[in-house]
Each structure stands twice: as C-alpha cells, then as structure tokens.
Protein backbone atom coordinates (compact mmCIF):
# COMPACT_ATOMS: atom_id res chain seq x y z
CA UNK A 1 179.91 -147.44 19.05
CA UNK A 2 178.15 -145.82 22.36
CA UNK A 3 179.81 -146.55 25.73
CA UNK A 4 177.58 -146.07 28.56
CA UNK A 5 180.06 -146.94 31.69
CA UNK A 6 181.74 -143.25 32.81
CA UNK A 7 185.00 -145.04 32.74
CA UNK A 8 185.44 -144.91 29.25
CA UNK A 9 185.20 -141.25 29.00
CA UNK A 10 188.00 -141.12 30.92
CA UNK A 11 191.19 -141.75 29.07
CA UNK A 12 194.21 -141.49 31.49
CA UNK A 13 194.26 -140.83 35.66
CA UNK A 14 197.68 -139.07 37.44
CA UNK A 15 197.62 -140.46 40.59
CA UNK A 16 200.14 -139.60 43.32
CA UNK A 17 201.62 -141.93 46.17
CA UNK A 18 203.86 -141.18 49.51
CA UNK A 19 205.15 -144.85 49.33
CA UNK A 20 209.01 -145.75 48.77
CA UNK A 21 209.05 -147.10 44.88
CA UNK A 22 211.65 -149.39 45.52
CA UNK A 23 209.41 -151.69 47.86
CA UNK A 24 207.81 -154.46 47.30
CA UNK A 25 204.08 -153.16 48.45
CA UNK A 26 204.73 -150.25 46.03
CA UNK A 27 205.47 -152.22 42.98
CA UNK A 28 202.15 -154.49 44.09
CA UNK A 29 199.84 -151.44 44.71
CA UNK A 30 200.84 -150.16 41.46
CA UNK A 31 200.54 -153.24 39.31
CA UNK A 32 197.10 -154.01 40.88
CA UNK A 33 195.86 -150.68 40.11
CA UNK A 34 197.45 -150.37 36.99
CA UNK A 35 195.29 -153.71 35.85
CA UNK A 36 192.17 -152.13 37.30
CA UNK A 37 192.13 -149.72 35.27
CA UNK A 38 193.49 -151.43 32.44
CA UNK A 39 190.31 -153.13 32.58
CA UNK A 40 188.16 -150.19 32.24
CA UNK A 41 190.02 -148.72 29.28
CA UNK A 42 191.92 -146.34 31.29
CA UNK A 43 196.25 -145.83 31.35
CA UNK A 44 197.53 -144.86 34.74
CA UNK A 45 200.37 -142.52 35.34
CA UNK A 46 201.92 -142.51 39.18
CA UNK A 47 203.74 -139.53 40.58
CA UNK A 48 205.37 -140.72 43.63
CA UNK A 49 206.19 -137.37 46.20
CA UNK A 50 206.34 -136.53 49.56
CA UNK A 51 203.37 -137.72 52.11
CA UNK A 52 202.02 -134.01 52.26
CA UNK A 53 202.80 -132.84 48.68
CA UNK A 54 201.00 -136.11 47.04
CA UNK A 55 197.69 -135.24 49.29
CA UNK A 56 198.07 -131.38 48.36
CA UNK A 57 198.46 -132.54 44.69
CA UNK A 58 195.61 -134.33 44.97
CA UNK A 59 193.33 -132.54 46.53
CA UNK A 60 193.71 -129.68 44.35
CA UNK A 61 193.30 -131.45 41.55
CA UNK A 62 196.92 -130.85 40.32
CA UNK A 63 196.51 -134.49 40.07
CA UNK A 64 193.61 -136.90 39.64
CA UNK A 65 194.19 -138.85 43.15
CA UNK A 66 196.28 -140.44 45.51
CA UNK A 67 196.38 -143.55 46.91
CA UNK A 68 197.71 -146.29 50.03
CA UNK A 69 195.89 -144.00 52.38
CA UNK A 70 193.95 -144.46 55.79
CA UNK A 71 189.87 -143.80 55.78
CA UNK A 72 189.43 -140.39 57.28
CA UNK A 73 191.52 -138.38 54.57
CA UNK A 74 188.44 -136.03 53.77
CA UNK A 75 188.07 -134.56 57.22
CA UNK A 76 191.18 -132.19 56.21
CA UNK A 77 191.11 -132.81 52.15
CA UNK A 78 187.44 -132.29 51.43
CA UNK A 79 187.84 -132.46 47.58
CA UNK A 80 188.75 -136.29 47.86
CA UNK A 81 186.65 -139.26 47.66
CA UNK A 82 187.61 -141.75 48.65
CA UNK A 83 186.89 -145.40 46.55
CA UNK A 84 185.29 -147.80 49.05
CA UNK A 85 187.10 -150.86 48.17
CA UNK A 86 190.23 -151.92 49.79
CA UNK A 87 193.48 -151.98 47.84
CA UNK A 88 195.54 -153.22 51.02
CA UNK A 89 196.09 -153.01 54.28
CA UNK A 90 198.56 -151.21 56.86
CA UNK A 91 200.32 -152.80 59.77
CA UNK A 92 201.03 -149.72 61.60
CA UNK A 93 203.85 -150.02 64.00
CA UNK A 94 206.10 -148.58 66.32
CA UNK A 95 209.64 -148.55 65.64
CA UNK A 96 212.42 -148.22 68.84
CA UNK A 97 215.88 -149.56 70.04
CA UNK A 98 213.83 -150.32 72.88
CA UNK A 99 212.43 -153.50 72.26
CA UNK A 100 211.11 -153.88 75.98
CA UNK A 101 208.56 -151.09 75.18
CA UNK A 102 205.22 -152.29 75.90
CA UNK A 103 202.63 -150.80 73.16
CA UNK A 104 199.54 -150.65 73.61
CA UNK A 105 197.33 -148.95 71.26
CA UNK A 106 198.31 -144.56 70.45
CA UNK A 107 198.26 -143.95 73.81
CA UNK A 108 200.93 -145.61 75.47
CA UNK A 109 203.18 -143.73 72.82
CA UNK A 110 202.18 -140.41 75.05
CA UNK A 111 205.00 -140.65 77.50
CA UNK A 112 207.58 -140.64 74.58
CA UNK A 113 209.65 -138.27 71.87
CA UNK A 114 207.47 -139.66 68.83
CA UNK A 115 208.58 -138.82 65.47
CA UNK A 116 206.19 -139.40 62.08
CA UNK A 117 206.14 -138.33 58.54
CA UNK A 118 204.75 -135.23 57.46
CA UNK A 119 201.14 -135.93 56.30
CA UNK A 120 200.37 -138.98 58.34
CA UNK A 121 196.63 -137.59 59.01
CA UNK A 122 196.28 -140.41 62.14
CA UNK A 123 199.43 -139.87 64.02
CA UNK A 124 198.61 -135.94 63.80
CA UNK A 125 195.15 -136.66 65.21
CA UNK A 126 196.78 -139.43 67.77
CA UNK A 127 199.61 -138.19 68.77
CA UNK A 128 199.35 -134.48 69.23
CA UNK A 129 199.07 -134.71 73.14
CA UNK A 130 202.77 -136.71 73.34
CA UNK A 131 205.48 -135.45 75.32
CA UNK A 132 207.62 -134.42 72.54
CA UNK A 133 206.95 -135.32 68.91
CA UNK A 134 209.36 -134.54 65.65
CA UNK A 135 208.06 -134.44 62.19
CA UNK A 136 210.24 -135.27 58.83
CA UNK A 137 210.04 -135.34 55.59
CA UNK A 138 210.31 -138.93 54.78
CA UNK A 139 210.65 -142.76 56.31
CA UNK A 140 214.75 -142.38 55.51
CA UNK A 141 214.71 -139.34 58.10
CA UNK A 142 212.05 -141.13 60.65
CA UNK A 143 214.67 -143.93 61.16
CA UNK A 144 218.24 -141.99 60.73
CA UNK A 145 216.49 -140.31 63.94
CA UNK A 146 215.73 -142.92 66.04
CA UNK A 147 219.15 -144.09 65.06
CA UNK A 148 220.67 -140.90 66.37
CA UNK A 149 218.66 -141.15 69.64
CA UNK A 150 216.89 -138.37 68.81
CA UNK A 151 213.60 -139.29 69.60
CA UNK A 152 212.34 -142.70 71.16
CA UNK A 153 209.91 -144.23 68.91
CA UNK A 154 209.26 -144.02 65.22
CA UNK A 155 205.53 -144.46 63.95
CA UNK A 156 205.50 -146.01 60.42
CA UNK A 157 203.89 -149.37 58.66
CA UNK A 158 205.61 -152.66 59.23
CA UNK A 159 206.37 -154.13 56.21
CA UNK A 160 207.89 -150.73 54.39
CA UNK A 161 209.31 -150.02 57.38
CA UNK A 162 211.20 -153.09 57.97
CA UNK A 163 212.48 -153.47 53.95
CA UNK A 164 213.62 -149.17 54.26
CA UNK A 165 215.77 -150.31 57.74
CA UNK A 166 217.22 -153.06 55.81
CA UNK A 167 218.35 -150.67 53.38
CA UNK A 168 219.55 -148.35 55.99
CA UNK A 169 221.38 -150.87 57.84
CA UNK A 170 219.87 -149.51 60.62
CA UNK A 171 219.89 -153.26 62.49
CA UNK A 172 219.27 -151.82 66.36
CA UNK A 173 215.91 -150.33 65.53
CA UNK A 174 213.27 -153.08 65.17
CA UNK A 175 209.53 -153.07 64.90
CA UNK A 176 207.12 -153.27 68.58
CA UNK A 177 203.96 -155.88 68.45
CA UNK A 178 201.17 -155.61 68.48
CA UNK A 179 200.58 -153.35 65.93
CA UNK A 180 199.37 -149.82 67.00
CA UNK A 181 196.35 -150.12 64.39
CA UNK A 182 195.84 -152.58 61.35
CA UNK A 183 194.35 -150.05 59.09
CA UNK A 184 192.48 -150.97 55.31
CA UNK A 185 193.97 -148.72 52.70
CA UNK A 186 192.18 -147.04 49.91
CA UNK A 187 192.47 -145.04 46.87
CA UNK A 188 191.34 -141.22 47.04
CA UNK A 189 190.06 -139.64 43.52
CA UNK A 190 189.50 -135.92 43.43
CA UNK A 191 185.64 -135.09 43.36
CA UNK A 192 185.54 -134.21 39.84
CA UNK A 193 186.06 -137.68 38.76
CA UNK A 194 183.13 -138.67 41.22
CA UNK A 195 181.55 -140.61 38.47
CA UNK A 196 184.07 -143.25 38.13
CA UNK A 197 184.57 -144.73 41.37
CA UNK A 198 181.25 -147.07 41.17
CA UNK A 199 183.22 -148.75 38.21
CA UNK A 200 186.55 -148.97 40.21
CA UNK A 201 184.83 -150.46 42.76
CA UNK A 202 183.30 -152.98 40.60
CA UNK A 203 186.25 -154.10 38.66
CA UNK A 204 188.35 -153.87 42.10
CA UNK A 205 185.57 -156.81 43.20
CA UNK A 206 185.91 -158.33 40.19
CA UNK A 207 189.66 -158.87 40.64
CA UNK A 208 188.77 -160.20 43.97
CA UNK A 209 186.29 -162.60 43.19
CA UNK A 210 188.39 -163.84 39.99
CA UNK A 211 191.32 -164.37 41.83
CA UNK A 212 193.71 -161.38 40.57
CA UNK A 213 194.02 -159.68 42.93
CA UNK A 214 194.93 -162.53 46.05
CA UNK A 215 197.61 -163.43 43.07
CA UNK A 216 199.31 -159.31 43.22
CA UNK A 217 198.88 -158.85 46.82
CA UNK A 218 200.60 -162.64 47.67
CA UNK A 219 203.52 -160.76 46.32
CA UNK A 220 203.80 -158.78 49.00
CA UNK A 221 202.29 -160.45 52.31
C-alpha cells in the first residue's frame, strides 16, 4: 500500500519542552499533541529541559522540535518553523509581593529589578532597557527570588506560575492583572521536517472542529 501524506514517512518526532511536567497545562499540551500525531501514524517522545537547552536542542536538530512557545522564535533560531496552528495560549504575568503595582503593558516593568527565565525570547527583547534585571535557570529560582527580595517582579505565565507557587508555598507573591501580554502558543519543528507541518496543521483543525481538542484544553482552563 502507497501513502501519499508526508506524515507517514515519518515514524517517531523528539520534541523538547521548558514547561514544569508536573502541571496541569503540561500534561494537556502533551496529551493533545500526543493524539495529533497519533492520528497521523506518528509516536511522540517529549524531552522536557531547561528553557534555553530545549530551543538549542531544537534548533540544532539534536531534537525534532520544541513546543509551548511564543511566535517570533525564528528571529534568533532560524532552523525552526514554526506550525501555524495554536496549541494554547499564555497568560503572561507579573509576579510581586507588591500587589499595589500598577502594570501596564512591558513597559511599566522598566523602573523595576525584573527577573525571567533563561530563554524567554520576549522578556529579552522587552525588558532589556529595565533598571536591573536577573536571569535563572528555572520558574523554582524566578520565585525563591522574589521571595528573598531579591528582585521586585517576576515575569512568568499565570496559570504555571500560580500551581509552581503553590508548590513552593511561596503565599506572599501573587500574580498582577492585567496580564502583560496574552500570547497564542505554538509548536516549532526543525526545518528538515518542513514537509509535515501542513498535515499537523490539518489534523490540529480537525481536533478543533471535532471537538477534541476544547475536551484536552477544558482540562486545564
């Protein structure tokens, strides 16, 4: 028998992800994924790993793609494409023991000490002209430094952010409304599997349109 779709070819994607597995959103993201490509004959392996190290992966091709990122990725990772379908969406927030703040959009976090994680493309492209700014390795760091008081706000999505302060026990620190951004959130392939993403996008729509996918992301929102 002679396949014609591309996805077929392909047998089995490593993908790589920044996002805490023990979330809710992560265990979502992955199932929905997992069943989209389930549905094209193809077995998904994840490979969670630091922000920076799962876009390096990536992009190198070390592994096959990464994924729960922000449009914009290719500017500084040219070898990934990204799939123009949304998987979800990203409150992003800002996180202080200050909860008199008043947020308004990146720039009225200028005037603070602003800390991120490491491979957060649009706070380094928003927030490189703030007053001080401190960059870890992970969400468990961002928050153990506000909680230290040492740095003011903490830049990070809402819903992780709240279930990893939770965990923490970190109750003083709470998120700031409005949102900084609502951002869509895609899936990145490397460019050598180019020739699958029209099929990802069609079975993502497919999901959509047939209810799936409203069913995995209820889960989480």
């Amino acid at each position: 028998m002679i396949f014609s779709s591309s996805s077929i070819a392909q047998t089995r994607l490593k993908l790589t992800t920044a996002d805490d597995q023990s979330h809710v959103r992560s265990k979502v993201i992955n199932a929905l994924l997992t069943e989209c490509f389930n549905r094209m004959g193809v077995v998904l392996e994840i490979f969670p790993m630091p922000s920076k190290r799962s876009l390096i992966n990536a992009d190198n091709g070390t592994e096959d793609g990464n994924f729960v990122r922000t449009d914009g990725i290719t500017q500084k990772y040219p070898n990934l494409i990204k799939v123009p379908e949304k998987i979800s969406e990203n409150r992003i927030v800002a996180f202080s023991k200050n909860p008199g703040m008043k947020i308004n959009g990146w720039k009225s976090l200028l005037t603070y000490h602003v800390a991120y994680v490491n491979g957060w493309r649009n706070c380094e492209r928003e927030l490189k002209n703030a007053r001080a700014i401190t960059v870890v390795k992970n969400e468990a760091l961002l928050f153990t430094l506000l909680e230290k008081d040492r740095a003011q706000v903490g830049v990070f999505g809402q819903s992780t952010g709240t279930s990893v302060l939770k965990i923490l026990g970190y109750s003083r620190i709470t998120p700031l409304v409005p949102p900084i951004v609502i951002s869509d959130l895609f899936l990145y392939l490397h460019k050598k599997h180019q020739p699958l993403i029209s099929d990802i996008v069609s079975t993502l729509r497919g999901m959509k349109k047939d209810g799936t996918y409203e069913r995995f992301i209820h889960q989480d929102f």
